[in-house]
C-alpha atoms as a PDB file:
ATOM      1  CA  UNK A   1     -11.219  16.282  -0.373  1.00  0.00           C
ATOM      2  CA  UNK A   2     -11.922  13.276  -2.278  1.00  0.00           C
ATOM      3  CA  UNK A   3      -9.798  12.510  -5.540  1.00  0.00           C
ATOM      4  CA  UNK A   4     -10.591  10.614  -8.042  1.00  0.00           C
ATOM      5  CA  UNK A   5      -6.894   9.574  -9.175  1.00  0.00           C
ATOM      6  CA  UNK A   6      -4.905   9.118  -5.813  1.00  0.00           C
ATOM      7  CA  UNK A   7      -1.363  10.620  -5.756  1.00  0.00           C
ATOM      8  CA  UNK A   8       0.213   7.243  -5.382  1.00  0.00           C
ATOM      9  CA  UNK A   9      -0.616   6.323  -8.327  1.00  0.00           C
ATOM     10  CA  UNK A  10       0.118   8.967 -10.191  1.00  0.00           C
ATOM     11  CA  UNK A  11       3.407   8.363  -8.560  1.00  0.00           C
ATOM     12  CA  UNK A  12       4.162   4.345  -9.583  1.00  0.00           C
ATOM     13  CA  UNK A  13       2.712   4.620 -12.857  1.00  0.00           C
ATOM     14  CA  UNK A  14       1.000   1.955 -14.513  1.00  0.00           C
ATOM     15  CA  UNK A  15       1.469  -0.561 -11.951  1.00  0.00           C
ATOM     16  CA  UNK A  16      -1.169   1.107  -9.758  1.00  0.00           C
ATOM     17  CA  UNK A  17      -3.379   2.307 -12.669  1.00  0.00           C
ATOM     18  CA  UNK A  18      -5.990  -0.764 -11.982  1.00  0.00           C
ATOM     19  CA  UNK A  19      -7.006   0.774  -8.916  1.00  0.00           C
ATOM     20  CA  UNK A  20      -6.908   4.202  -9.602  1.00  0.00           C
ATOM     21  CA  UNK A  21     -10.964   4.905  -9.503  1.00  0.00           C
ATOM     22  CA  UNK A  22     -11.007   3.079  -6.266  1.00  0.00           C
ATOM     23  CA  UNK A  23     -10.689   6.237  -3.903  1.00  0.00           C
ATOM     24  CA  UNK A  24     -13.680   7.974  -5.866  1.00  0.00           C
ATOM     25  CA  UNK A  25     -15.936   5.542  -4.351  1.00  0.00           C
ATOM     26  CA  UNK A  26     -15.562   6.807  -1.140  1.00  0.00           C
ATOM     27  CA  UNK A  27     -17.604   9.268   0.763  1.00  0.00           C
ATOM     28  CA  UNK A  28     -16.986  13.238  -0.024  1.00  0.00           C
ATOM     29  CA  UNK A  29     -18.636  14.872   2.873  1.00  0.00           C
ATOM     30  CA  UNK A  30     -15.684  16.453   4.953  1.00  0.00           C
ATOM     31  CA  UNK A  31     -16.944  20.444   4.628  1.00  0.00           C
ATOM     32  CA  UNK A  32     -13.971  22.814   3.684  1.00  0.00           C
ATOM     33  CA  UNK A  33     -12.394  24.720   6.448  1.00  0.00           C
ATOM     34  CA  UNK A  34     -11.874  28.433   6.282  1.00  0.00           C
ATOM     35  CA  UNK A  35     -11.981  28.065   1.980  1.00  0.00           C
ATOM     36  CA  UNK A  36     -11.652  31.795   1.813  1.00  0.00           C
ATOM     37  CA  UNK A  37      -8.344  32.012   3.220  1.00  0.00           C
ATOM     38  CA  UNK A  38      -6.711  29.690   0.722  1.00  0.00           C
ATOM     39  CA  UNK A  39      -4.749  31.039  -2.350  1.00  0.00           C
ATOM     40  CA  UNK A  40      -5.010  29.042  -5.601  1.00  0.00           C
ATOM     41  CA  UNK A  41      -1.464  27.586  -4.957  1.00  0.00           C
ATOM     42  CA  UNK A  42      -2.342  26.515  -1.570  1.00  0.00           C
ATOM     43  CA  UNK A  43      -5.666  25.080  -2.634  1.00  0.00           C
ATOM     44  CA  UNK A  44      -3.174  22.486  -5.222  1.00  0.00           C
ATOM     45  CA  UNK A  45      -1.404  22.265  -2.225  1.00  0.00           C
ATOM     46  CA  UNK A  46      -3.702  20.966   0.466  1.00  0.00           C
ATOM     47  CA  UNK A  47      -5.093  18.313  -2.872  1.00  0.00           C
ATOM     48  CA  UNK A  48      -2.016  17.234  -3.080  1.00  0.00           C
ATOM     49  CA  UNK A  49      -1.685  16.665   0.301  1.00  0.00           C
ATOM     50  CA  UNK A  50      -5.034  15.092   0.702  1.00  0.00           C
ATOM     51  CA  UNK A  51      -3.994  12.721  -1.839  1.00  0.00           C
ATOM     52  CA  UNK A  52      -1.117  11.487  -0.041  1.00  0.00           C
ATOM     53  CA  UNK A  53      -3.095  11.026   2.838  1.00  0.00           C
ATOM     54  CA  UNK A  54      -5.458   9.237   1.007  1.00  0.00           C
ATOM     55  CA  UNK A  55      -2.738   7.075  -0.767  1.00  0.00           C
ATOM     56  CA  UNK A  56      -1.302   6.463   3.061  1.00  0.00           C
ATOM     57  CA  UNK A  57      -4.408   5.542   4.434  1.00  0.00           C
ATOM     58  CA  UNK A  58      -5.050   3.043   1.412  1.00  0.00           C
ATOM     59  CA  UNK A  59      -1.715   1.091   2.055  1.00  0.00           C
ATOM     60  CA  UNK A  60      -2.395   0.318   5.732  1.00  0.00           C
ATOM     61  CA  UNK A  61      -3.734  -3.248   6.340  1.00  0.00           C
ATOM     62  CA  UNK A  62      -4.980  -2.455   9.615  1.00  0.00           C
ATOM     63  CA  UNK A  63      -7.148   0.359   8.960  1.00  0.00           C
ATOM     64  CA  UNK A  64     -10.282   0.550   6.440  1.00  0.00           C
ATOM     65  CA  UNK A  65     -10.002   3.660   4.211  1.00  0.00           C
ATOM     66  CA  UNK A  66     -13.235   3.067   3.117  1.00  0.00           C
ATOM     67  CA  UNK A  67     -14.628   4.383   6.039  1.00  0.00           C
ATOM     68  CA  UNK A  68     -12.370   7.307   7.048  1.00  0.00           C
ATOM     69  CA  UNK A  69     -12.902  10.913   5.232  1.00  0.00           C
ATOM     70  CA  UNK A  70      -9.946  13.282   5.052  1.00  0.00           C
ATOM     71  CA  UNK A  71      -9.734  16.877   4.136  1.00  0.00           C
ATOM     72  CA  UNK A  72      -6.391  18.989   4.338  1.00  0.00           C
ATOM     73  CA  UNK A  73      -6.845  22.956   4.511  1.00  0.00           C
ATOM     74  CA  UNK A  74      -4.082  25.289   4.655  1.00  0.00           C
ATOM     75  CA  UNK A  75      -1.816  22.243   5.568  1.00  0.00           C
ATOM     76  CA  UNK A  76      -3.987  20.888   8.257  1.00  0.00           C
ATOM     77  CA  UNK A  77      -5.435  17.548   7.640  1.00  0.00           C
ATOM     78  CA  UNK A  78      -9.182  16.961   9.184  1.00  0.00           C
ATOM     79  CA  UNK A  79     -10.301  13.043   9.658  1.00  0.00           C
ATOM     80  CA  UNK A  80     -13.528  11.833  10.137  1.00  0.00           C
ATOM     81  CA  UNK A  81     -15.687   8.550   9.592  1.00  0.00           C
ATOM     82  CA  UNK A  82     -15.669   5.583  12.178  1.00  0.00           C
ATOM     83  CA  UNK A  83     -12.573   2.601  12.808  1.00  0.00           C
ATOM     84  CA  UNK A  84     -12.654  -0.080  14.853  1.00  0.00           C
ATOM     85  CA  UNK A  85     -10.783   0.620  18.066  1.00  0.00           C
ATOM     86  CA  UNK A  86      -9.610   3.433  19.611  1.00  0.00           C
ATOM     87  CA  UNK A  87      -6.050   1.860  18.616  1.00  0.00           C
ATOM     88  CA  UNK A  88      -7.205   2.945  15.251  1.00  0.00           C
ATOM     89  CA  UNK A  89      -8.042   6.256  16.071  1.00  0.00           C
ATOM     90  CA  UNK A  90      -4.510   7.046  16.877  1.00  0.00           C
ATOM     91  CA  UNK A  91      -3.254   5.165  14.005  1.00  0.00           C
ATOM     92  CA  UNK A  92      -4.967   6.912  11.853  1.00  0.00           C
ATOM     93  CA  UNK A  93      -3.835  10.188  13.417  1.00  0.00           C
ATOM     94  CA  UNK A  94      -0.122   8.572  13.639  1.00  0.00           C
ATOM     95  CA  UNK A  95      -0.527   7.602   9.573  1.00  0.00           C
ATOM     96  CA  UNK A  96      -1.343  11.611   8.969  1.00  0.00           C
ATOM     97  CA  UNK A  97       1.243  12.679  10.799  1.00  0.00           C
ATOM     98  CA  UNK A  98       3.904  11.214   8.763  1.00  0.00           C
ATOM     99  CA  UNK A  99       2.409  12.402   6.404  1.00  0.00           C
ATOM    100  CA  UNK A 100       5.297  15.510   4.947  1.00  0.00           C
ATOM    101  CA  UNK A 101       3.393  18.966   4.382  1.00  0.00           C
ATOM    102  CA  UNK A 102       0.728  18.310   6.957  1.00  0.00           C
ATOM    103  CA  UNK A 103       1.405  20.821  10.033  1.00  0.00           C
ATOM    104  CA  UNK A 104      -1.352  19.471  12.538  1.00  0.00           C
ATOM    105  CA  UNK A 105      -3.820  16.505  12.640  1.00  0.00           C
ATOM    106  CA  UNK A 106      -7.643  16.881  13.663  1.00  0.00           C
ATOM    107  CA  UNK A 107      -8.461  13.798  14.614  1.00  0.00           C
ATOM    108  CA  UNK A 108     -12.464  13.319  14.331  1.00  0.00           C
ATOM    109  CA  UNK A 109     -12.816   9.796  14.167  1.00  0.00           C
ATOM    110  CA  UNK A 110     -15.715   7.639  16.171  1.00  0.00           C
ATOM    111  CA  UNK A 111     -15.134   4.057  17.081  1.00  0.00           C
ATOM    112  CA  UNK A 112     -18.141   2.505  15.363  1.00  0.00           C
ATOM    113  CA  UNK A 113     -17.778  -1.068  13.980  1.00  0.00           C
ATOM    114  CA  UNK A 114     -21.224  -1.387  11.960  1.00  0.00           C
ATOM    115  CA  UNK A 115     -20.198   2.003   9.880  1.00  0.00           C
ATOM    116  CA  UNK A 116     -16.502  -0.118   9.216  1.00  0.00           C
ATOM    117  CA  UNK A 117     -18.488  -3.744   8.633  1.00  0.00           C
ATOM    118  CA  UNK A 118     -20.835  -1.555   6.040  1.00  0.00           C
ATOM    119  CA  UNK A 119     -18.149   0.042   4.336  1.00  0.00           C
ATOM    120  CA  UNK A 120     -16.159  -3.688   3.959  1.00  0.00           C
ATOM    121  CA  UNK A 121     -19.231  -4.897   2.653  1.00  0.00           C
ATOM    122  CA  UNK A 122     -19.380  -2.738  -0.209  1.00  0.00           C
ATOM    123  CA  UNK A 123     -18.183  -3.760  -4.089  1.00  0.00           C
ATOM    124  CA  UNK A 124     -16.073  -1.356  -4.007  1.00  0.00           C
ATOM    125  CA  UNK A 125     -14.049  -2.186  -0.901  1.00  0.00           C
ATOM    126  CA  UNK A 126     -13.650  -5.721  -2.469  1.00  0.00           C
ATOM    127  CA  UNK A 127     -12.338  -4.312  -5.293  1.00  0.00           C
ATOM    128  CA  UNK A 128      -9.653  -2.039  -3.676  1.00  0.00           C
ATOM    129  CA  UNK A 129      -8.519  -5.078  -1.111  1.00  0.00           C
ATOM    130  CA  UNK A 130      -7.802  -7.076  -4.647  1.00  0.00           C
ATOM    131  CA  UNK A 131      -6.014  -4.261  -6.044  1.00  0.00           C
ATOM    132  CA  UNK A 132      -3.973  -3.548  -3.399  1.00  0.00           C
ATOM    133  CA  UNK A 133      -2.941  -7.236  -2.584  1.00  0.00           C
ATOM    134  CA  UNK A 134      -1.905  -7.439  -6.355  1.00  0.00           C
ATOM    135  CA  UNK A 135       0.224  -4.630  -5.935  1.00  0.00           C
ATOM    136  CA  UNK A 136       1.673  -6.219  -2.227  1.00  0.00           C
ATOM    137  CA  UNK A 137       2.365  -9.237  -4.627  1.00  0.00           C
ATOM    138  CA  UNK A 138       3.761  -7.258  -7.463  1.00  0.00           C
ATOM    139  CA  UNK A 139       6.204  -5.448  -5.123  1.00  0.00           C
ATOM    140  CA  UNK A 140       7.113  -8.318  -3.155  1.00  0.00           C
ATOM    141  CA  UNK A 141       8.053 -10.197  -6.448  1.00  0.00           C
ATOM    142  CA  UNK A 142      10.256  -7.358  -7.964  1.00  0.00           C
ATOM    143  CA  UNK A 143      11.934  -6.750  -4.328  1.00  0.00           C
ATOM    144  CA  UNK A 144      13.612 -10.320  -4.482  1.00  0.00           C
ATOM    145  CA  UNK A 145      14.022 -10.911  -7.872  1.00  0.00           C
ATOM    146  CA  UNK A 146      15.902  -7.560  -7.843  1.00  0.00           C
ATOM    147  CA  UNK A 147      18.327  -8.914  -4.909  1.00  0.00           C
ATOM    148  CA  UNK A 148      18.976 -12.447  -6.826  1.00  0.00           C
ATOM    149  CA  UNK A 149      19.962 -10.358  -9.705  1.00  0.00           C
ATOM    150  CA  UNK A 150      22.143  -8.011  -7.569  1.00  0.00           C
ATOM    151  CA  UNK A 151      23.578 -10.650  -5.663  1.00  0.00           C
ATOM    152  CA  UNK A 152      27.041 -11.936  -7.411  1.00  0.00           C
ATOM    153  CA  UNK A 153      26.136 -15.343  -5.668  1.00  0.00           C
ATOM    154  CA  UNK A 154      22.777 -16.149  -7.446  1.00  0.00           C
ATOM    155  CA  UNK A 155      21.900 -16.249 -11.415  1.00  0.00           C
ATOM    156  CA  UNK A 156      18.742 -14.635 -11.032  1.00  0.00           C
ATOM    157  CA  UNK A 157      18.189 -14.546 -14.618  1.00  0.00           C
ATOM    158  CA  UNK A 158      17.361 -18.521 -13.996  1.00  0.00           C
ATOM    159  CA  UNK A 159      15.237 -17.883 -11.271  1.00  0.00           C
ATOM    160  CA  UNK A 160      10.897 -17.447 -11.178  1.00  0.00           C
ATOM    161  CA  UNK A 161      10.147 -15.745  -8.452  1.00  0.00           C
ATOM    162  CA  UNK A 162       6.344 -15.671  -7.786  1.00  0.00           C
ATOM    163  CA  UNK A 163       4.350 -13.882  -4.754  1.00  0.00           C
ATOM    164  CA  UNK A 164       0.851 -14.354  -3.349  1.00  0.00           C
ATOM    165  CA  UNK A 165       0.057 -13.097   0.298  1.00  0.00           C
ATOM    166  CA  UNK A 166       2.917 -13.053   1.216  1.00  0.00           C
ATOM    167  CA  UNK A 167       3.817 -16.766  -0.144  1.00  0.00           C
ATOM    168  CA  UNK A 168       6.922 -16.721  -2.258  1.00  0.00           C
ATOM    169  CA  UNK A 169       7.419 -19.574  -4.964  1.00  0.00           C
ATOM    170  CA  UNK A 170      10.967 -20.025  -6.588  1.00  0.00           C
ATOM    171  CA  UNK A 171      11.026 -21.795  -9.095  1.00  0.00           C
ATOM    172  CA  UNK A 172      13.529 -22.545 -11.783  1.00  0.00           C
ATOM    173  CA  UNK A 173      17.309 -23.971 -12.400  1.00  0.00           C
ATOM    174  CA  UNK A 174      20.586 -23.192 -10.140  1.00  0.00           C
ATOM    175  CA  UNK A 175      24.441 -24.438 -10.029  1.00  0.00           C
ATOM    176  CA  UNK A 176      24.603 -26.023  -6.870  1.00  0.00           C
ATOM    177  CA  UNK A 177      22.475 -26.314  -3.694  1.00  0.00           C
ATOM    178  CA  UNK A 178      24.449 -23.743  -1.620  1.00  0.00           C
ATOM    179  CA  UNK A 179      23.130 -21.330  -4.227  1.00  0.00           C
ATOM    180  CA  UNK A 180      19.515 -22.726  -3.771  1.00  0.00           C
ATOM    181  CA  UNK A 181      19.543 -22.180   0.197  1.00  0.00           C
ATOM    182  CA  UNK A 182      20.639 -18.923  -0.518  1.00  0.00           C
ATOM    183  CA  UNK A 183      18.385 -17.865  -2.423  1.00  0.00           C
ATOM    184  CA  UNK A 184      15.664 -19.016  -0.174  1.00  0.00           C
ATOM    185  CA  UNK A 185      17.392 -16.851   2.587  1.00  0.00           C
ATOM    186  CA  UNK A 186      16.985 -13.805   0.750  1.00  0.00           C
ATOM    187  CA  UNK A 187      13.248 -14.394  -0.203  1.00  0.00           C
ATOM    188  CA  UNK A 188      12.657 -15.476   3.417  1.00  0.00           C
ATOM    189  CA  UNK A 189      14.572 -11.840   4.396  1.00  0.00           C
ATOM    190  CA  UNK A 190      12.341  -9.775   2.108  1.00  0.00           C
ATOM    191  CA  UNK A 191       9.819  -7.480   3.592  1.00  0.00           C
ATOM    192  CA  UNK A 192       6.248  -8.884   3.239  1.00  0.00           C
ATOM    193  CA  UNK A 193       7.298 -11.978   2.667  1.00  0.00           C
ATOM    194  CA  UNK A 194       5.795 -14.882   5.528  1.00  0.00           C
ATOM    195  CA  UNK A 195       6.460 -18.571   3.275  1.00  0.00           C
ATOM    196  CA  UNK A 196       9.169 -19.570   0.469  1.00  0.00           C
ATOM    197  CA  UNK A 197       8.424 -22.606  -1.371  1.00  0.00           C
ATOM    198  CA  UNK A 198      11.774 -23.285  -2.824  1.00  0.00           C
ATOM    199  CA  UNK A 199      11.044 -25.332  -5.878  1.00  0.00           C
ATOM    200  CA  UNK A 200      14.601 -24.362  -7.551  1.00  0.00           C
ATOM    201  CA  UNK A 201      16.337 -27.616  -9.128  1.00  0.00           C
ATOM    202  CA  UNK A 202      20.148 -28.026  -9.161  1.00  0.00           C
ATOM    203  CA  UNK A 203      21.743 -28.125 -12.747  1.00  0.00           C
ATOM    204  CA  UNK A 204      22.990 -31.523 -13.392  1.00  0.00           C
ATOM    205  CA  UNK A 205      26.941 -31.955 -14.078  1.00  0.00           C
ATOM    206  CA  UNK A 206      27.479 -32.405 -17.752  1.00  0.00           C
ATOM    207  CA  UNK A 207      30.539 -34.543 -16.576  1.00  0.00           C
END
């Protein structure tokens, strides 16, 4: 079951709006399984479900979303579409899995690399690997500016902190350069984060 709003989003709010008619793009042709044995409650259920499947699927670099269909029935999530590499395969399964609600996995998917080149091809896969890096960028950002501000050490409040691909810029004023090096240390400790430009200038002593 395709949605057109996927649950993460729904879940972070307007951060994630920009990319929120991304999953509708994709391909709706899992068929239902066993429809007639699903209550109304279980029917929200399972979309809810296939939503945060979806949303999962979405937020893993390593596979293409694009290009894998998902339907969950009565709990039971179905994939199907092409990856890469077998590897995939069982990541995708893996990525279901942890998935909490979903009982079982039936793992459909085909190795097929011209299906996965097609679907990364597309405008709309363009537009969802954007979307997604801005909100990798957007996290990042708010991850370390929150620890400079938590941190009794470092005046984050004087502190830029700016994130692109995993590139961290810090820019802005600090009271010594013990406090600098530190506050490289925790950019450079933050998840997602692979380069910190430390471009933070020392106060000068009003003596």
């Amino acid at each position: 079951m395709k949605l057109t709003y996927p649950v993460a989003i729904l879940l972070t709010g307007a951060l994630m709006t920009g990319g929120s008619a991304l999953a509708g793009d994709k391909n709706d042709d899992c068929k239902m399984k066993n429809t007639g044995d699903r209550s109304s409650e279980q029917m929200v259920s399972d979309s809810w479900l296939d939503g945060k499947l979806e949303s999962a699927l979405l937020f893993n670099d390593q596979l293409n979303s694009f290009a894998i269909d998902t339907e969950v029935t009565n709990g039971v999530a179905y994939l199907s579409g092409a990856v890469e590499s077998e590897i995939d395969i069982d990541l995708a399964g893996e990525v279901a899995k942890s998935v909490e609600g979903i009982t079982k996995v039936e793992n459909d998917l085909v190795v097929d690399a011209k299906a996965t080149d097609k679907a990364k091809s597309s405008e709309s896969y363009q537009q969802q690997s954007k979307w997604r890096q801005s909100v990798h960028n957007a996290t990042l950002t708010a991850s370390i500016k929150s620890k400079l501000l938590l941190n009794e050490h470092t005046d984050g409040l004087d502190m830029n902190v700016d994130s692109m691909n995993g590139v961290v810029t810090l820019t802005g004023t600090v009271n010594s350069e013990e406090e600098s090096e530190l506050a490289e240390q925790i950019a450079k400790n933050a998840k997602g984060s692979h380069e910190v430009k430390n471009r933070l200038v020392v106060k000068k002593s009003s003596s």
